[in-house]
C-alpha atoms as a PDB file:
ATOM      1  CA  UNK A   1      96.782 111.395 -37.587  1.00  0.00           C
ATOM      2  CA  UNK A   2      97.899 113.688 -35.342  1.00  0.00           C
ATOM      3  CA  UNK A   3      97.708 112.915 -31.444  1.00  0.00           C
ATOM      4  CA  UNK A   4      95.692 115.683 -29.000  1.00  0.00           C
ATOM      5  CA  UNK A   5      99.138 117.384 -27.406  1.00  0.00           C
ATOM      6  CA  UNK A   6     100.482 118.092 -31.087  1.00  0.00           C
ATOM      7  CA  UNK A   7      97.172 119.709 -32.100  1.00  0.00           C
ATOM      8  CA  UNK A   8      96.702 121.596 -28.999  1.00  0.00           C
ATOM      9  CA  UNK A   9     100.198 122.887 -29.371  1.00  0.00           C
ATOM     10  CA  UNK A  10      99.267 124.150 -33.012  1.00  0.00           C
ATOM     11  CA  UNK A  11      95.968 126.071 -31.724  1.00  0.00           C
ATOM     12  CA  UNK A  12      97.149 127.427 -28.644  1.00  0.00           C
ATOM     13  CA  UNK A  13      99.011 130.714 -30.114  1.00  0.00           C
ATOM     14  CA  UNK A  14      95.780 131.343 -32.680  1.00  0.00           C
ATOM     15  CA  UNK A  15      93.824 131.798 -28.953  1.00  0.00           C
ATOM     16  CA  UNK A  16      96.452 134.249 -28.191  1.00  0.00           C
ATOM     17  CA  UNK A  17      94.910 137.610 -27.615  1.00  0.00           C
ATOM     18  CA  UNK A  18      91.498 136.002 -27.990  1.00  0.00           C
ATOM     19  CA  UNK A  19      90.460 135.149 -24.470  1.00  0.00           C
ATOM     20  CA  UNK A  20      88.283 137.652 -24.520  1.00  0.00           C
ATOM     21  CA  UNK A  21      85.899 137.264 -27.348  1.00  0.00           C
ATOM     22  CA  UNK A  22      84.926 133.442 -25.744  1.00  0.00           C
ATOM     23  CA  UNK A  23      81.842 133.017 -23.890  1.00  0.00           C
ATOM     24  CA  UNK A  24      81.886 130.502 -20.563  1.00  0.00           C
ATOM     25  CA  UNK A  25      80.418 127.856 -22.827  1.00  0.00           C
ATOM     26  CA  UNK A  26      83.236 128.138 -25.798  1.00  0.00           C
ATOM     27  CA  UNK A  27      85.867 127.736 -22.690  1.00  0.00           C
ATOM     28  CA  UNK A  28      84.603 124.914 -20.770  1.00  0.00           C
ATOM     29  CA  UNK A  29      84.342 123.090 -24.390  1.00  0.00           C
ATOM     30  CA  UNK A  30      87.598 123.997 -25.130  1.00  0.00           C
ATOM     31  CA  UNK A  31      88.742 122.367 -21.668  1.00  0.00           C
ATOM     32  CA  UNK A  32      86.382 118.902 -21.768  1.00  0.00           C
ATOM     33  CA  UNK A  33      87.392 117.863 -25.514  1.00  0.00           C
ATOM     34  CA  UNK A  34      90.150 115.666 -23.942  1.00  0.00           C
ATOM     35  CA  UNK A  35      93.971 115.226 -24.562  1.00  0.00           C
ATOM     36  CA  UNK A  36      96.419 117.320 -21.996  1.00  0.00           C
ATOM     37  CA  UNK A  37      95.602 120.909 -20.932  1.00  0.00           C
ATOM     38  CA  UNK A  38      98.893 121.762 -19.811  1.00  0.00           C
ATOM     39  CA  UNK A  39      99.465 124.427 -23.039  1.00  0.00           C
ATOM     40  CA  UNK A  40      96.135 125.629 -23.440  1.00  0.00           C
ATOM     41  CA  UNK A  41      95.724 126.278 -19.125  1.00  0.00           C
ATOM     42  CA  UNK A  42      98.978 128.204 -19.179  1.00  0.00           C
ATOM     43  CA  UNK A  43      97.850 130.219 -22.178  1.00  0.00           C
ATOM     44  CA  UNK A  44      94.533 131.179 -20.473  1.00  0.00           C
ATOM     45  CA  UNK A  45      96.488 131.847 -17.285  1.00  0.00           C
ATOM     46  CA  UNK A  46      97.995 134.485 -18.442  1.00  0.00           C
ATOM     47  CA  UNK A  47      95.299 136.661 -19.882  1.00  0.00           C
ATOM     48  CA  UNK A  48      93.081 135.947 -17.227  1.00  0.00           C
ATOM     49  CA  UNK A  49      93.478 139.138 -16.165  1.00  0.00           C
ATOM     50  CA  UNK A  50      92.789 141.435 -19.634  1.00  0.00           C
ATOM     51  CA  UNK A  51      89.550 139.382 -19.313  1.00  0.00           C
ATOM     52  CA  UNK A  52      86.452 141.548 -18.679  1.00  0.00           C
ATOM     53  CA  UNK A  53      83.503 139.135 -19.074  1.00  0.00           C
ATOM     54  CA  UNK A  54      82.838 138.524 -15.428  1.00  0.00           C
ATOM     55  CA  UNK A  55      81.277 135.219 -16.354  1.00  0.00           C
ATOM     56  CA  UNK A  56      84.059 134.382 -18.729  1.00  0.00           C
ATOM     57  CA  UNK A  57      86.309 135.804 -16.478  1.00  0.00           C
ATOM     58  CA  UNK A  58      84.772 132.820 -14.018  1.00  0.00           C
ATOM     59  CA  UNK A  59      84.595 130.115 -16.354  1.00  0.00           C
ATOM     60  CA  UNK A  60      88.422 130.121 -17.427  1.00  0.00           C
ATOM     61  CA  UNK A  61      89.316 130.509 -13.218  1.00  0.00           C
ATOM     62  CA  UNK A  62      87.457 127.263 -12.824  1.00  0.00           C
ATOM     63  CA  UNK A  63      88.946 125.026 -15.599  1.00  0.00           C
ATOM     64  CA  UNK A  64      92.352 126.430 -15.036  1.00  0.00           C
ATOM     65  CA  UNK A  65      92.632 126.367 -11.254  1.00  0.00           C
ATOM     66  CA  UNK A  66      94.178 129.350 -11.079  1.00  0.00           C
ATOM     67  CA  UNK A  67      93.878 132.246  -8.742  1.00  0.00           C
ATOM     68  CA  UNK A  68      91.115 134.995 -10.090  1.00  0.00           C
ATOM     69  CA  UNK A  69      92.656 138.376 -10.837  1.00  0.00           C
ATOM     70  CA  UNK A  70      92.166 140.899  -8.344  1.00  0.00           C
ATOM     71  CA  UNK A  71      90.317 142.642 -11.212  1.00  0.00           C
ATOM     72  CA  UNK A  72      87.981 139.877 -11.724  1.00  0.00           C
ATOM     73  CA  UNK A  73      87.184 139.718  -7.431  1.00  0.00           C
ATOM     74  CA  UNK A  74      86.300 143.695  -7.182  1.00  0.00           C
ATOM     75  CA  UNK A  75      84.011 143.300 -10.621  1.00  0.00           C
ATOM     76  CA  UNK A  76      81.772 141.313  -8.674  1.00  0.00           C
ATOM     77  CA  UNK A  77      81.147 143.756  -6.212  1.00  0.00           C
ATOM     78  CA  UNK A  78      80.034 146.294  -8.878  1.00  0.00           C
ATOM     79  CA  UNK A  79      77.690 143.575 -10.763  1.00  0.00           C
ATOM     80  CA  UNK A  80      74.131 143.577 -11.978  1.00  0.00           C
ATOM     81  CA  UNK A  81      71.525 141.167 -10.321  1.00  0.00           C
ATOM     82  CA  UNK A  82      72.092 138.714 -13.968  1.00  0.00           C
ATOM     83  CA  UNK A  83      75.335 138.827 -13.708  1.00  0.00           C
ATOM     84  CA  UNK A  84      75.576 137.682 -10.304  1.00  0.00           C
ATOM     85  CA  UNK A  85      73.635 135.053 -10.911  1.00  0.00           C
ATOM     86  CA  UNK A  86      75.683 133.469 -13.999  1.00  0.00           C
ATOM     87  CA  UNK A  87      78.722 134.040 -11.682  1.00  0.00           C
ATOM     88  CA  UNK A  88      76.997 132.098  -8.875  1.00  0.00           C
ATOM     89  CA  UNK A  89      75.995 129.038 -11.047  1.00  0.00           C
ATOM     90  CA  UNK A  90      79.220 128.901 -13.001  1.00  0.00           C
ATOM     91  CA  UNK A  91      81.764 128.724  -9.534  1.00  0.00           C
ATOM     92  CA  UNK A  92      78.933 125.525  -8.289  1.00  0.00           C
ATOM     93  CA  UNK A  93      79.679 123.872 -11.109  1.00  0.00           C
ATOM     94  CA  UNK A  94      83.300 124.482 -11.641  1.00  0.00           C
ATOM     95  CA  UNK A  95      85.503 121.280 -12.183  1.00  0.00           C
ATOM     96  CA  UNK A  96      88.123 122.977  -9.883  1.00  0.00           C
ATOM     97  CA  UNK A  97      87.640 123.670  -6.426  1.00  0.00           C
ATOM     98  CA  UNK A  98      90.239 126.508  -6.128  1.00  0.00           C
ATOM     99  CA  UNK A  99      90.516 129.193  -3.247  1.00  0.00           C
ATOM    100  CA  UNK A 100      89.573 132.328  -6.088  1.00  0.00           C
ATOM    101  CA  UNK A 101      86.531 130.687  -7.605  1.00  0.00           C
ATOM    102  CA  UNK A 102      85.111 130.314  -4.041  1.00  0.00           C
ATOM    103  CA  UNK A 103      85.862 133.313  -3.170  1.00  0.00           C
ATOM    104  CA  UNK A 104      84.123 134.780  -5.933  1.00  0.00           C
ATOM    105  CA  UNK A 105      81.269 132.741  -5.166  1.00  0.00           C
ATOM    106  CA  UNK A 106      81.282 133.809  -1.717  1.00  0.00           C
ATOM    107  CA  UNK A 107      81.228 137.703  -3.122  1.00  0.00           C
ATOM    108  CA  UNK A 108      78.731 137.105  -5.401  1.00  0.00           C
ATOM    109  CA  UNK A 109      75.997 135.594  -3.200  1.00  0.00           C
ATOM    110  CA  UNK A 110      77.203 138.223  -0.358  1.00  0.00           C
ATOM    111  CA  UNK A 111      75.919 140.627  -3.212  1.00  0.00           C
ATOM    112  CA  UNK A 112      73.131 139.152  -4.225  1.00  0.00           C
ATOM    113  CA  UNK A 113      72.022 139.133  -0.971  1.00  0.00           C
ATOM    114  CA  UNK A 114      72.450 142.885  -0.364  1.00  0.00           C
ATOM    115  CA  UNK A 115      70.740 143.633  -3.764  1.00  0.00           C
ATOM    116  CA  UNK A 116      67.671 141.172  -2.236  1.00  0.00           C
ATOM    117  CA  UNK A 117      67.880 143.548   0.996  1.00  0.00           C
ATOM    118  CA  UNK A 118      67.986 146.857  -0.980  1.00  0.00           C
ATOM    119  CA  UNK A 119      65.011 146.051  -3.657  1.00  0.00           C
ATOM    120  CA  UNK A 120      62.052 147.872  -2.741  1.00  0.00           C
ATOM    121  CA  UNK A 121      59.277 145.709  -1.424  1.00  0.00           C
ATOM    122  CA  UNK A 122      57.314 143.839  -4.169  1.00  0.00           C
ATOM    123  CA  UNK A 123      53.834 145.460  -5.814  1.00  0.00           C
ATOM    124  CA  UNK A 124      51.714 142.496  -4.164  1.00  0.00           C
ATOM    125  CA  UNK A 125      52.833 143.727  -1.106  1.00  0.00           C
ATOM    126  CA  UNK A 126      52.134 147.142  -1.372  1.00  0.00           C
ATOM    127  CA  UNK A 127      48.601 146.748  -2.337  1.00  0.00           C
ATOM    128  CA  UNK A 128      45.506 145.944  -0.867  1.00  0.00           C
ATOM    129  CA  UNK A 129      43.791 142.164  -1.522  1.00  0.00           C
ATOM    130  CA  UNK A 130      40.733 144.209  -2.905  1.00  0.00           C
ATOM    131  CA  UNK A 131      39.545 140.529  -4.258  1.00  0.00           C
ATOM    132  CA  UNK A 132      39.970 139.112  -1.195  1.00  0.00           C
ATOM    133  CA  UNK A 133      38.813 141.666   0.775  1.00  0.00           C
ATOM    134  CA  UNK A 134      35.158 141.842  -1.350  1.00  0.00           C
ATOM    135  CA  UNK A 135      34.837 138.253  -0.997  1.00  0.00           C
ATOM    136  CA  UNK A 136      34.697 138.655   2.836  1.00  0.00           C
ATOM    137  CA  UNK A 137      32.794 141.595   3.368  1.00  0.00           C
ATOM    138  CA  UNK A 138      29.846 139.844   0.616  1.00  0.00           C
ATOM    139  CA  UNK A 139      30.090 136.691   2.784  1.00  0.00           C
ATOM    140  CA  UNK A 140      29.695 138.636   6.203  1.00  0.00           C
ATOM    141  CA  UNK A 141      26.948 140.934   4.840  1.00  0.00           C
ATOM    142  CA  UNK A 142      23.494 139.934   5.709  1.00  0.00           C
ATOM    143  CA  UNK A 143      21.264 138.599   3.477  1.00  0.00           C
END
């Protein structure tokens, strides 16, 4: 049989321009199946950046360690409410503690926040309890 670091060696160049079709979930398989990561986090390194996923994006910052794209940093400050969130839960539970992924966490909650402040009030709000309101006048009305 082979042994992990000869196997890894073999798949690392099919992954080679492929970085982008993976989902956060195919990537932080391909990182917890064992055996040295050495190959496989320098591959990912360098096409971190051709990466547009945000979440994917994310998910290969985490398991490599390395330092988020600049590209990957200003996406977050254009990104949907969804988005933000997936980015948000993926940095908490990133193996690595690096500098990028908490900085992107930091972005993404700062934006998530300002989307919070900038959503119009909700309908409950904006209406009258009419429900409420019948219930009392009935039970203050005399008999």
């Amino acid at each position: 049989g082979e042994s992990g670091a000869e196997l890894q060696a073999q798949m690392v160049p099919m992954f080679k321009g492929q970085w982008h079709r993976m989902s956060p979930a195919d990537i932080q398989t391909l990182f917890r199946c064992g055996g040295p990561v050495e190959q496989l986090t320098e591959a990912a390194v360098t096409e971190l950046s051709g990466i547009k996923n945000l979440a994917t994006a994310v998910a290969l910052a985490a398991h490599t360690g390395a330092d988020a794209a600049p590209e990957v940093v200003a996406a977050v400050a254009n990104a949907g409410h969804d988005q933000l969130i997936r980015v948000d839960s993926l940095a908490a539970r990133s193996p690595k503690g690096s500098d990028a992924v908490q900085e992107i966490a930091r972005a993404a909650r700062t934006r998530l926040w300002r989307l919070v402040l900038e959503k119009p009030s909700p309908e409950f709000n904006q209406t009258v309890a009419t429900g409420f309101t019948t219930y009392l006048l009935r039970r203050e009305a005399p008999p």
